[in-house]
N, C-alpha and C. Protein backbone atom coordinates (compact mmCIF):
# COMPACT_ATOMS: atom_id res chain seq x y z
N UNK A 1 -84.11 119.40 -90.28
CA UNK A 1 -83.56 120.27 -91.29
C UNK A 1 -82.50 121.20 -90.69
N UNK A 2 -82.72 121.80 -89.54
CA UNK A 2 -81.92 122.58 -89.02
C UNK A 2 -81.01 121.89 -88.24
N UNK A 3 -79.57 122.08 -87.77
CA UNK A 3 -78.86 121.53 -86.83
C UNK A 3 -79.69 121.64 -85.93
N UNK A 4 -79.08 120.73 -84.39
CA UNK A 4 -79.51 120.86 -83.13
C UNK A 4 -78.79 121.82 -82.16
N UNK A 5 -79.35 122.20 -81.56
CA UNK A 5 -78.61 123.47 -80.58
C UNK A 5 -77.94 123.16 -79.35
N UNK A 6 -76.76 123.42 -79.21
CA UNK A 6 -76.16 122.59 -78.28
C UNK A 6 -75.87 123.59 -76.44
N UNK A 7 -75.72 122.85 -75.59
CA UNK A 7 -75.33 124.16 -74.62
C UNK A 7 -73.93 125.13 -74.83
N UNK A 8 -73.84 126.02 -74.29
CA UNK A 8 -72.50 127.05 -74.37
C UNK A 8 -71.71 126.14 -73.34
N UNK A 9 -70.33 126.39 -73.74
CA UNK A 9 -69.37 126.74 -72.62
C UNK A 9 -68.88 128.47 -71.80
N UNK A 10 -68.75 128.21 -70.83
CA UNK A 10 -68.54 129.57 -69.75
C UNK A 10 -67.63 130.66 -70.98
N UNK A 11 -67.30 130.24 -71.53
CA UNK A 11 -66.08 131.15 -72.75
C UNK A 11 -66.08 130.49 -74.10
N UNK A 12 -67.22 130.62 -74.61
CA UNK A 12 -67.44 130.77 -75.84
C UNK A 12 -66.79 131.81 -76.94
N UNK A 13 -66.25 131.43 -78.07
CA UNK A 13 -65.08 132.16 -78.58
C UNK A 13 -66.73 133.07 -79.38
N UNK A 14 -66.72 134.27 -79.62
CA UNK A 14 -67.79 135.39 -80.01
C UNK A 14 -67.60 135.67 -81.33
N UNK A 15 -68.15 135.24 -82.13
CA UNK A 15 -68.43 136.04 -82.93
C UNK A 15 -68.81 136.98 -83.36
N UNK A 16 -68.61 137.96 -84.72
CA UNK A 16 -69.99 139.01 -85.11
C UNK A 16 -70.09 138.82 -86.82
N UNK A 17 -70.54 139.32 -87.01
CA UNK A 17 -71.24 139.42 -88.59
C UNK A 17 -71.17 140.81 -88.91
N UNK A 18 -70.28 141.06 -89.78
CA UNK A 18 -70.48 142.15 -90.48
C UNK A 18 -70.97 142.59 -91.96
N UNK A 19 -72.53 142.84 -91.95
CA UNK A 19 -73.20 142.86 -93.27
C UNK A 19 -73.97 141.57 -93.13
N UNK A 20 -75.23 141.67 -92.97
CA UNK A 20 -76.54 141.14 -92.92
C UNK A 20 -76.79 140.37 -94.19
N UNK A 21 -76.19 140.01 -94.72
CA UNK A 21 -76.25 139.42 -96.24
C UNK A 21 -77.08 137.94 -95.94
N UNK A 22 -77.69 137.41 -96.60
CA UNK A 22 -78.29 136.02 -96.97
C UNK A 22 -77.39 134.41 -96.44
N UNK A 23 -75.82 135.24 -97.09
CA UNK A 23 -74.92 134.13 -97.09
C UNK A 23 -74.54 133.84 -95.42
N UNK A 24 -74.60 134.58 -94.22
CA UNK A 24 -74.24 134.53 -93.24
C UNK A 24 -74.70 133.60 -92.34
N UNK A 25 -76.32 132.78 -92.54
CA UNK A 25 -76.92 132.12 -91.98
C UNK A 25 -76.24 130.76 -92.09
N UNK A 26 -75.78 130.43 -93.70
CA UNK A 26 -75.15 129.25 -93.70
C UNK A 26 -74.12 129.06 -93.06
N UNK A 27 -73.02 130.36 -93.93
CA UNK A 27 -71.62 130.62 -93.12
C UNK A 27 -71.12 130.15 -91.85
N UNK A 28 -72.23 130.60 -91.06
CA UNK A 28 -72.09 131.01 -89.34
C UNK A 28 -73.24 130.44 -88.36
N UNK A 29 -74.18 131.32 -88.60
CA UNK A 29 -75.03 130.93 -87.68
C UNK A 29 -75.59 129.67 -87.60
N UNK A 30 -76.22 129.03 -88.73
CA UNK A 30 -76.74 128.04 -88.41
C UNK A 30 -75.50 127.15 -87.26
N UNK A 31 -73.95 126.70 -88.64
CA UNK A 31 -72.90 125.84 -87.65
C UNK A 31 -72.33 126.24 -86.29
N UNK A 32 -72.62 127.25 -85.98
CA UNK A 32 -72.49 127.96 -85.25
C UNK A 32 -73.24 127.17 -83.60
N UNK A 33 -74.59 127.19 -83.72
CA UNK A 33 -75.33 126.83 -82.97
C UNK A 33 -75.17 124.86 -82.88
N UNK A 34 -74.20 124.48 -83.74
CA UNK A 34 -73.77 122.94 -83.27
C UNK A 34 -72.64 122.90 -82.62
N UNK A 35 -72.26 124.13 -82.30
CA UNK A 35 -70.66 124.18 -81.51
C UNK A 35 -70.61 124.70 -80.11
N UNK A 36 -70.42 124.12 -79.05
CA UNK A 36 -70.71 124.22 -77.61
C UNK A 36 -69.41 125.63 -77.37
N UNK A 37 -68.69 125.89 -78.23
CA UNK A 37 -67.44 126.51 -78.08
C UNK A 37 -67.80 128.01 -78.87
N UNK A 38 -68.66 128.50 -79.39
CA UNK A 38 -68.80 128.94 -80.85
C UNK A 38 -70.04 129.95 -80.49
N UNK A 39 -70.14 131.25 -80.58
CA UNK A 39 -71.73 132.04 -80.24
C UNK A 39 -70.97 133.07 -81.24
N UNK A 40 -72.29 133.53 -82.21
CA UNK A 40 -72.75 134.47 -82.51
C UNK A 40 -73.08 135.49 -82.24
N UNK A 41 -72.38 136.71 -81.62
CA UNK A 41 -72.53 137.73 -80.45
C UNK A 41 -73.52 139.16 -81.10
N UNK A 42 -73.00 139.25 -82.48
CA UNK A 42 -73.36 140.68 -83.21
C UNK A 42 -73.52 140.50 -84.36
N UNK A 43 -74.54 141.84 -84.83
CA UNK A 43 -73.88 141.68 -86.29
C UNK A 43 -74.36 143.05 -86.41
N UNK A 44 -73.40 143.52 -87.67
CA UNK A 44 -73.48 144.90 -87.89
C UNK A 44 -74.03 144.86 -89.40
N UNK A 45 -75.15 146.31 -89.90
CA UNK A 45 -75.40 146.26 -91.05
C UNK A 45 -75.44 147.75 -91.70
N UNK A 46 -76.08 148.03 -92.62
CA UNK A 46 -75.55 149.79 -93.27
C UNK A 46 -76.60 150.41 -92.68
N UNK A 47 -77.81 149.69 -91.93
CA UNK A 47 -78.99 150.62 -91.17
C UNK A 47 -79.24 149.99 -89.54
N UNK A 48 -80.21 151.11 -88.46
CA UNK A 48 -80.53 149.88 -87.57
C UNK A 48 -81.42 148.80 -87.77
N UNK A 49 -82.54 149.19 -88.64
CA UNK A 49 -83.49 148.24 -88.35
C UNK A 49 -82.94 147.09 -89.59
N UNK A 50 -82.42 147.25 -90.24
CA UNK A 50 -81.79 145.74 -90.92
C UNK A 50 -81.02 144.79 -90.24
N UNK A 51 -80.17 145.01 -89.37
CA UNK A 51 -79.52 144.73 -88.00
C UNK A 51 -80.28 143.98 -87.43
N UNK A 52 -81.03 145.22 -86.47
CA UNK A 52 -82.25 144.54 -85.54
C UNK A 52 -82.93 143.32 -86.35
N UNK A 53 -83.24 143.34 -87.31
CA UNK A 53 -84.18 142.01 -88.08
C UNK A 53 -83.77 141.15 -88.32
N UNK A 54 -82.31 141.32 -89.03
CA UNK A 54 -81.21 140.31 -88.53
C UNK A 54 -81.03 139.45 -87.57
N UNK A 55 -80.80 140.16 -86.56
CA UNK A 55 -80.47 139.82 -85.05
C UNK A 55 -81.39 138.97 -84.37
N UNK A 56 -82.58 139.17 -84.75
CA UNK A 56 -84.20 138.79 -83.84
C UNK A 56 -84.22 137.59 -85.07
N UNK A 57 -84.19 137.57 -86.46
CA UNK A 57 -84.32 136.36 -86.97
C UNK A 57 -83.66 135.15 -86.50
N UNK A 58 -82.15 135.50 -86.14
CA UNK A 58 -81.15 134.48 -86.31
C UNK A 58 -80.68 134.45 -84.57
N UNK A 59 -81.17 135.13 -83.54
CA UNK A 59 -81.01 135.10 -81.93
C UNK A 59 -79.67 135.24 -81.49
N UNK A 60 -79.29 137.14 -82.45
CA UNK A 60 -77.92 137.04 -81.78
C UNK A 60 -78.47 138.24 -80.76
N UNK A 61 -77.75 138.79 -80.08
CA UNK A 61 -78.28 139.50 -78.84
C UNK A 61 -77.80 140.85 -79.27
N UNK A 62 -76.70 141.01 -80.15
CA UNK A 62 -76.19 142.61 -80.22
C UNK A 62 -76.48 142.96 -81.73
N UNK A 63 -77.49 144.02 -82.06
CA UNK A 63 -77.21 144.51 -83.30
C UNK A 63 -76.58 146.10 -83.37
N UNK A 64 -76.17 145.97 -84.37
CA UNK A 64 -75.43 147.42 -85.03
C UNK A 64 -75.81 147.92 -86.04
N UNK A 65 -76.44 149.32 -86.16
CA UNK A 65 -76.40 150.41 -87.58
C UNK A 65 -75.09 150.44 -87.79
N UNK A 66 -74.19 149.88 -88.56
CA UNK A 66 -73.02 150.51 -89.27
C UNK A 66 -71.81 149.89 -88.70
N UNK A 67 -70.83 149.94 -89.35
CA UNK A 67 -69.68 149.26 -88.41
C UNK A 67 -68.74 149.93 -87.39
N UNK A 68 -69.07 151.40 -87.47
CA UNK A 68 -68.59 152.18 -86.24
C UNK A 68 -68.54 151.58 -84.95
N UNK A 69 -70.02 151.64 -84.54
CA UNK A 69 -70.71 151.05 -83.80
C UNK A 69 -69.86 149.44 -83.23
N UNK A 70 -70.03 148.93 -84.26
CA UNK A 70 -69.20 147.72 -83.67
C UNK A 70 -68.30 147.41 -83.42
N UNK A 71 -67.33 147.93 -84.09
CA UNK A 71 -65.82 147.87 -83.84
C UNK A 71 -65.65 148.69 -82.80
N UNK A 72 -66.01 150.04 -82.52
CA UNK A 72 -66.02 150.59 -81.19
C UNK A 72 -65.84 150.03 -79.53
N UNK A 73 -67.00 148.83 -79.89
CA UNK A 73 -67.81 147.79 -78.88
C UNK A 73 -66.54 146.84 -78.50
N UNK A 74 -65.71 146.13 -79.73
CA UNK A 74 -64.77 144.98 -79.54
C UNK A 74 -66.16 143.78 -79.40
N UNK A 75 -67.08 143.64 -80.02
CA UNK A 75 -68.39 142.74 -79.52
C UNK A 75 -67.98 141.73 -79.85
N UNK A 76 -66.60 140.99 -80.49
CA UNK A 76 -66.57 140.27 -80.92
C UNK A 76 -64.92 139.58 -81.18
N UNK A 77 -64.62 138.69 -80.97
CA UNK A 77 -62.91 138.31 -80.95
C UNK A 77 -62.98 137.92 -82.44
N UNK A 78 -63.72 137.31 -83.39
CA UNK A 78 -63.77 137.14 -84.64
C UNK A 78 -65.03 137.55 -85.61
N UNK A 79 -64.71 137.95 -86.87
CA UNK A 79 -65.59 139.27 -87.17
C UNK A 79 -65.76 138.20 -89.06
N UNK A 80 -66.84 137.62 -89.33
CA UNK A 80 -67.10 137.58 -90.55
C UNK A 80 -68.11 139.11 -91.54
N UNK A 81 -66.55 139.31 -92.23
CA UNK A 81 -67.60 140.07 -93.47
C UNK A 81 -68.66 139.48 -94.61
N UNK A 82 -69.63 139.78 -94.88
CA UNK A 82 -70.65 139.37 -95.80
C UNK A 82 -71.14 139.96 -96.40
N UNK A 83 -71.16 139.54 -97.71
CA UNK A 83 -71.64 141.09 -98.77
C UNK A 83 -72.77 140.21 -99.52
């Protein structure tokens, strides 16, 4: 049911997620994890612990309360919004 997970390359282009929304799993993460080129770095949401639950569901490593926070960071060379 789920794609298969493939290894990284040394420079994986980073993603982040901005807004924890439902739609992001399809969007991103899942295709995400079939692309040896392709990681999911962050995602930012309007609280921490929606973030954090986010983050730990879907195994990205950086969460964010708010988008301050992230854009601050640069956590990411490409940034999907999700509402």
């Amino acid at each position: 049911m789920y794609p298969t997970e493939v290894p990284r390359t040394d420079e994986p282009l980073r993603f982040g997620i901005l807004g924890a929304a439902n739609a992001a799993p399809f969007a991103l993460t899942l295709p995400a994890k079939t692309h040896p080129d392709v990681v999911v770095h962050a995602v930012a949401a309007r609280d921490q612990a929606r973030a954090d639950a986010f983050a730990k569901k879907h195994g990205i490593p950086k969460a964010y309360g708010g988008k301050d926070g992230y854009q601050s960071t640069r956590a990411a060379s490409v940034s999907l919004v999700s509402r």
